[in-house]
N, C-alpha and C. Protein backbone atom coordinates (compact mmCIF):
# COMPACT_ATOMS: atom_id res chain seq x y z
N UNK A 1 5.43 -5.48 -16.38
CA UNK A 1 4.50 -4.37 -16.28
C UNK A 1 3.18 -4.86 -15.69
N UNK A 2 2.56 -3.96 -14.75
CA UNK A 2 1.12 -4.19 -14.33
C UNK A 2 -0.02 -4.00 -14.98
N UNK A 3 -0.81 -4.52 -15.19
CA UNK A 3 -1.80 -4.49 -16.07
C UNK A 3 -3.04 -3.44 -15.13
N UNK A 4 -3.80 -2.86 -15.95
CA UNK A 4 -4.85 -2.11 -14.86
C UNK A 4 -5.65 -2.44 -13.87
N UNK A 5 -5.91 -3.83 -14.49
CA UNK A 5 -6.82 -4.89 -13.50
C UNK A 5 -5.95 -5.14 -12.08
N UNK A 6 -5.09 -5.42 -12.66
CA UNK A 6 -4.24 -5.84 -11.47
C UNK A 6 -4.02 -4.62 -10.51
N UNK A 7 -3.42 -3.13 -10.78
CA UNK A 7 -3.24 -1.99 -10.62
C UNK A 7 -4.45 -1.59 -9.75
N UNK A 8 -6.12 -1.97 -10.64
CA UNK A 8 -7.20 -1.59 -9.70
C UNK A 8 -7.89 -2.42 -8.46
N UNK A 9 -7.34 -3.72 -7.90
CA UNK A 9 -8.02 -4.53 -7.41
C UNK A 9 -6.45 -4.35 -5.98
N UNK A 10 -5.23 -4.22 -6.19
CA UNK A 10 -4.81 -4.07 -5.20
C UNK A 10 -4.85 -2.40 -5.27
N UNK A 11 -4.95 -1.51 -5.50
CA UNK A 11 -5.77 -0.14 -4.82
C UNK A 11 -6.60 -0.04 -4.32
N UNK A 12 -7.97 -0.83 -4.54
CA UNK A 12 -9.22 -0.77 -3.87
C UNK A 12 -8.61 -1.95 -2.36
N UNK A 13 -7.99 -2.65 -2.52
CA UNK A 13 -7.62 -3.62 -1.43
C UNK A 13 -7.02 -2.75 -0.47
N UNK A 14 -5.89 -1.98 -0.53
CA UNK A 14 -5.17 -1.04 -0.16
C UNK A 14 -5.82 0.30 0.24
N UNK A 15 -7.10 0.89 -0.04
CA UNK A 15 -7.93 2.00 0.24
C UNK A 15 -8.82 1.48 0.92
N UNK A 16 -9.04 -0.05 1.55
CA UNK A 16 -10.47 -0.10 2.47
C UNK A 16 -9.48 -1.17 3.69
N UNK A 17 -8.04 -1.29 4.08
CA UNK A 17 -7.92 -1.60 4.81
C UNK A 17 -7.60 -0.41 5.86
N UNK A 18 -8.66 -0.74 7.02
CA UNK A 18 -8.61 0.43 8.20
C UNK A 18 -7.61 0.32 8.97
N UNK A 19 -6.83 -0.39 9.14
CA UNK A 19 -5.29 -0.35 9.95
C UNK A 19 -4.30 0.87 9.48
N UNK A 20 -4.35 1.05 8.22
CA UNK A 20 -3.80 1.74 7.40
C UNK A 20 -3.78 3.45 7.70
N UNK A 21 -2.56 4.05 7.92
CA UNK A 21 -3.28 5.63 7.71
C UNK A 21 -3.07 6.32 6.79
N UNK A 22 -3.18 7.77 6.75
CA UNK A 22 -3.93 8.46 5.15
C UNK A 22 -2.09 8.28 4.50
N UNK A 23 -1.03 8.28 5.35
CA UNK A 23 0.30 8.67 4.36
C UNK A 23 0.45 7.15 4.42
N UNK A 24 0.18 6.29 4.63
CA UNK A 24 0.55 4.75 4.96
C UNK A 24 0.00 4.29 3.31
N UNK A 25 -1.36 4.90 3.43
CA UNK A 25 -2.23 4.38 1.99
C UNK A 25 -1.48 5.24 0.65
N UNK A 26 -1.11 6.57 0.70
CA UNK A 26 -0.49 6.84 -0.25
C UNK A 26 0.96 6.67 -0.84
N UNK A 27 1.45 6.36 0.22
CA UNK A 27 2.87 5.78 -0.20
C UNK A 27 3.08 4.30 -0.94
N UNK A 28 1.97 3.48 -0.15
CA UNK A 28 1.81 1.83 -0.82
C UNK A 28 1.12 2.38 -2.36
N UNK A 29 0.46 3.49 -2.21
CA UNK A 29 -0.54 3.68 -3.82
C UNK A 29 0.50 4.42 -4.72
N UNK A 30 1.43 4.95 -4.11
CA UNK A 30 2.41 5.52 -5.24
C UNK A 30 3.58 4.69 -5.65
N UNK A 31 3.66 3.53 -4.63
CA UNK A 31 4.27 2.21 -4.91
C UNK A 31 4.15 1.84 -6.16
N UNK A 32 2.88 1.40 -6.06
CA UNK A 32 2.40 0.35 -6.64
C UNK A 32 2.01 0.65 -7.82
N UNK A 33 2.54 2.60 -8.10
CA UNK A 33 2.36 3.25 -9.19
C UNK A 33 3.62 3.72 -10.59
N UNK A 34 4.35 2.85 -9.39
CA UNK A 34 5.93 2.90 -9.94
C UNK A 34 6.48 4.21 -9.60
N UNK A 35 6.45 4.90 -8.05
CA UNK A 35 7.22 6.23 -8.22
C UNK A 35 7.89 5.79 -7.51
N UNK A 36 9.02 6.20 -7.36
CA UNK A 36 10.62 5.86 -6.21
C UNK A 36 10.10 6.46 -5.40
N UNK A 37 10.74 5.99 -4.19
CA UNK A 37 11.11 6.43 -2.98
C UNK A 37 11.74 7.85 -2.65
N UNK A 38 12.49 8.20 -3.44
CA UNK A 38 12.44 10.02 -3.52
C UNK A 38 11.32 10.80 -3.73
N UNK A 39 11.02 10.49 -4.70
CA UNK A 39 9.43 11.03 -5.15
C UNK A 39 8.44 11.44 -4.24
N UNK A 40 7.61 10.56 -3.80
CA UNK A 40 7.43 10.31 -2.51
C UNK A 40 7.96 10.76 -1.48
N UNK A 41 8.93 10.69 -1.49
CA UNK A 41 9.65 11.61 -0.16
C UNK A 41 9.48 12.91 -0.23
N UNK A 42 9.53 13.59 -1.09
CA UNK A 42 9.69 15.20 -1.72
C UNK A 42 8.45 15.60 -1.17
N UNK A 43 7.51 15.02 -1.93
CA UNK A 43 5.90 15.09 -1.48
C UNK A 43 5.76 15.52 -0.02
N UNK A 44 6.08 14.62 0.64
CA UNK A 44 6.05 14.90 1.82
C UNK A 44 7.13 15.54 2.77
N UNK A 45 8.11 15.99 1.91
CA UNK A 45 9.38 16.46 2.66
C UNK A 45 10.11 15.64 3.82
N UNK A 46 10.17 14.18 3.91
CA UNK A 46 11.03 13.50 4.28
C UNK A 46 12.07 12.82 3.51
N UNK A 47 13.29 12.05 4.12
CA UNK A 47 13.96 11.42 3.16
C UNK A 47 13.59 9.91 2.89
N UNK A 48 14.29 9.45 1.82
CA UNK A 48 14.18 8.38 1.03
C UNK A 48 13.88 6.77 2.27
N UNK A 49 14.59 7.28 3.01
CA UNK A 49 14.87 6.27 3.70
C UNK A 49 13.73 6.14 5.36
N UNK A 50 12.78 7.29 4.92
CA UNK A 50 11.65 7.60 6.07
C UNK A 50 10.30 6.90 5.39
N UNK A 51 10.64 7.03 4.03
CA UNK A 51 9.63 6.21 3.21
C UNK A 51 9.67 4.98 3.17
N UNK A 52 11.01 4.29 3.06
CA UNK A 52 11.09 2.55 3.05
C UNK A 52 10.40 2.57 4.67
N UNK A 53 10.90 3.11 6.10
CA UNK A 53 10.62 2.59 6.81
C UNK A 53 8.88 2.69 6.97
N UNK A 54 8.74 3.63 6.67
CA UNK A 54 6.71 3.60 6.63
C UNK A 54 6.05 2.67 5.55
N UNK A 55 6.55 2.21 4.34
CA UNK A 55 6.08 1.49 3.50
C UNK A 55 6.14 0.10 4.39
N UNK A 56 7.24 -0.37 4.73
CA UNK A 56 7.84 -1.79 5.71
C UNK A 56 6.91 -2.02 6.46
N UNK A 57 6.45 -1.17 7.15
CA UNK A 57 5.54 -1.04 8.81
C UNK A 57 4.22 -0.97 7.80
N UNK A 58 4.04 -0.58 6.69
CA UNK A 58 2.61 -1.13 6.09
C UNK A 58 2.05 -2.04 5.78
N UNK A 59 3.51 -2.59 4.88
CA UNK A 59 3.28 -4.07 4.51
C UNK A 59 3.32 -4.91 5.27
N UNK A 60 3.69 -4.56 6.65
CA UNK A 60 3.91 -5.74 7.78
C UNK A 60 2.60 -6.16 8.53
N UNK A 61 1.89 -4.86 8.33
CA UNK A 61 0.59 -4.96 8.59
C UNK A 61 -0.28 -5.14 7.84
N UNK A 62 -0.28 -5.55 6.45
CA UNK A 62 -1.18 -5.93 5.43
C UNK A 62 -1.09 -7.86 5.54
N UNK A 63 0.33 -7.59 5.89
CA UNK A 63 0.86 -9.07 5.78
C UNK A 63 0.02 -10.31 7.15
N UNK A 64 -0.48 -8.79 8.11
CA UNK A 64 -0.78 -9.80 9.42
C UNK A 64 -2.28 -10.84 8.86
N UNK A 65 -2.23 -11.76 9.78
CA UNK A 65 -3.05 -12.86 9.49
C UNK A 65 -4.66 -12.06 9.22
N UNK A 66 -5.22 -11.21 10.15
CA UNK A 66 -6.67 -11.24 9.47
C UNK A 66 -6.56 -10.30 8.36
N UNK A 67 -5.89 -9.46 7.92
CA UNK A 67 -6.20 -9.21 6.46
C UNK A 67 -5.72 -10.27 5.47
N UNK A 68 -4.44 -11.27 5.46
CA UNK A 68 -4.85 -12.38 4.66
C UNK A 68 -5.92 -13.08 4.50
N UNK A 69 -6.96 -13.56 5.81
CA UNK A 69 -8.01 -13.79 5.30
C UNK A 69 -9.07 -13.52 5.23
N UNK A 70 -8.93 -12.24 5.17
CA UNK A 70 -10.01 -11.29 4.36
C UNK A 70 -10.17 -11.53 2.70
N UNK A 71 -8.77 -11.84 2.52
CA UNK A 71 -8.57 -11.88 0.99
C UNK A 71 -9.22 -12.94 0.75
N UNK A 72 -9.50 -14.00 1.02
CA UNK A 72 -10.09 -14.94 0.73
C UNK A 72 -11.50 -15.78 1.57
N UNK A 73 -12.13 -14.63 2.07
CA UNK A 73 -13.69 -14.74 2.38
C UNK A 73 -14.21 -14.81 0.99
N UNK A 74 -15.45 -15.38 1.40
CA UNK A 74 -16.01 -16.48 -0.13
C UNK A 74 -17.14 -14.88 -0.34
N UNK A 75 -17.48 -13.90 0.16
CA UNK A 75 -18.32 -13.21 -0.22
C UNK A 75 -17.61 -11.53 -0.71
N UNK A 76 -16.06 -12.19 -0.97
CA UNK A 76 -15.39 -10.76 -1.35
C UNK A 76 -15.28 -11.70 -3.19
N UNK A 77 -15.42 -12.76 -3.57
CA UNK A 77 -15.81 -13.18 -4.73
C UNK A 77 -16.44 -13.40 -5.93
């Protein structure tokens, strides 16, 4: 289980990266909120499998090199 701390520090991480767009940020935030991939889908009236591919293409871009080191600039500390 996620603890809130944890819950609030990758949301705020996840709400100020600008690569990101508005259904890109809510799908990683309903992730990370424990709702399935149906869920989510309904919301937006696509299927299950329109959500893995937009979540994938988010994280692929969270994953690229300058937001890793963003994470670890000495004045985000």
């Amino acid at each position: 289980m996620r603890s809130n701390r944890t819950l609030k520090y990758f949301s705020g991480f996840i709400k100020k990266i600008p690569d990101l767009t508005g259904k890109e940020r809510v799908i990683l935030l309903g992730r990370l909120r424990k709702k399935t991939h149906i869920m989510i889908g309904k919301s937006f009236g696509v299927t299950e499998g329109r959500i893995r591919q937009i979540e994938k293409t988010s994280i692929r871009k969270i994953k690229s090199k300058s937001h890793q080191l963003n994470l670890f600039r000495k004045d985000r500390i």
